[in-house]
Protein backbone atom coordinates (compact mmCIF):
# COMPACT_ATOMS: atom_id res chain seq x y z
CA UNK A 1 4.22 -18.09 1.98
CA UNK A 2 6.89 -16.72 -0.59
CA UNK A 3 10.00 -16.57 0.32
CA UNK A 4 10.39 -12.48 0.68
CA UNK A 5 7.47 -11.86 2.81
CA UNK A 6 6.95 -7.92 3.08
CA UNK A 7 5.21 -7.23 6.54
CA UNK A 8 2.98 -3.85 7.18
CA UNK A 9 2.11 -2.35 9.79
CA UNK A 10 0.39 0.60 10.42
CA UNK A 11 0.80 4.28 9.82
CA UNK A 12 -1.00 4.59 13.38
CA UNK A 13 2.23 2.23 14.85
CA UNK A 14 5.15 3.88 16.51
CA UNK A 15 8.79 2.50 15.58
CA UNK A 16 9.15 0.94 18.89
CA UNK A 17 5.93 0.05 20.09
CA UNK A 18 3.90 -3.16 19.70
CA UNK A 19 1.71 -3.73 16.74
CA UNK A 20 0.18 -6.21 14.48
CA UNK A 21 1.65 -6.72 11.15
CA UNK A 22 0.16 -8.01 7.61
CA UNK A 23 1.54 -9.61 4.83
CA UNK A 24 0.02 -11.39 1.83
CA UNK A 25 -0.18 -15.08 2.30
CA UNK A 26 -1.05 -16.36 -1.46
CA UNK A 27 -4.04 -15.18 -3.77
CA UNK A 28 -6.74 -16.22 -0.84
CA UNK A 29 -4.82 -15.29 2.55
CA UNK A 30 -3.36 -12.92 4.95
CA UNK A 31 -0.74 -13.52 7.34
CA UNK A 32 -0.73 -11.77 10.50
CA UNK A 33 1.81 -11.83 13.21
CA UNK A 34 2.73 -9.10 16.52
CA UNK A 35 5.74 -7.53 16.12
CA UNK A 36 7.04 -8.64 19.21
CA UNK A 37 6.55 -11.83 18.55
CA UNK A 38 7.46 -11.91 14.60
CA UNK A 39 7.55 -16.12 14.62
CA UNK A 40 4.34 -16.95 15.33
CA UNK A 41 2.02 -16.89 12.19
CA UNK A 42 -1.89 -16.62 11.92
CA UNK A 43 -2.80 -16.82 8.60
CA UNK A 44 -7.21 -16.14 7.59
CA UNK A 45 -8.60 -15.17 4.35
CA UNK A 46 -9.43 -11.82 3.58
CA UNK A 47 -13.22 -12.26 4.28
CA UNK A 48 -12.49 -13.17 7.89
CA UNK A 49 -9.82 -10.06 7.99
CA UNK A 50 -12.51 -7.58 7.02
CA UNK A 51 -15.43 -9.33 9.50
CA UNK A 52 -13.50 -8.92 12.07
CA UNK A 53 -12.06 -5.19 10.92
CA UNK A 54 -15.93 -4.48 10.70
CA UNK A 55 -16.86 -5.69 13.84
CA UNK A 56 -14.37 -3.55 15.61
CA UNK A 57 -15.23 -0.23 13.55
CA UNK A 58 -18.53 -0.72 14.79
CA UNK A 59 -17.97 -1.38 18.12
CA UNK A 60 -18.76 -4.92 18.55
CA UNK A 61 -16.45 -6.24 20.67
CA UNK A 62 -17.36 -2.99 23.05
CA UNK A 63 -18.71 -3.05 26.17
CA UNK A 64 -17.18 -5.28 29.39
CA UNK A 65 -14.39 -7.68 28.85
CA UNK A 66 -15.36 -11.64 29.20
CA UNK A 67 -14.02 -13.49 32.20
CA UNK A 68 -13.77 -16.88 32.62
């Protein structure tokens, strides 16, 4: 990542609460971390990003949570 990383978060986020940030990672990735935790890194490409951003606009990941 360069050296200046600028993090977003979003509009939606309140200045103290817990959210999920983005940065740009290079030309073919996104770095994510949670606010709370700003030192741990998960870096996808954008094409993962957006499946995922789909899947929860359409309500894919809905319904009853998993259990083990």
């Amino acid at each position: 990542m360069a050296e200046k990383t600028i993090w977003q978060k979003s509009s939606y986020s309140q200045e103290e609460g817990e959210c999920v940030e983005l940065a740009a990672a290079g030309p073919a990735a996104v770095a994510l971390r949670e606010s709370e935790a700003p030192g741990t890194v998960l870096t996808v490409s954008p094409t993962a990003l957006g499946s995922l951003l789909s899947g929860v606009k359409n309500g894919e990941f809905d319904g009853p949570a998993l259990r083990a």
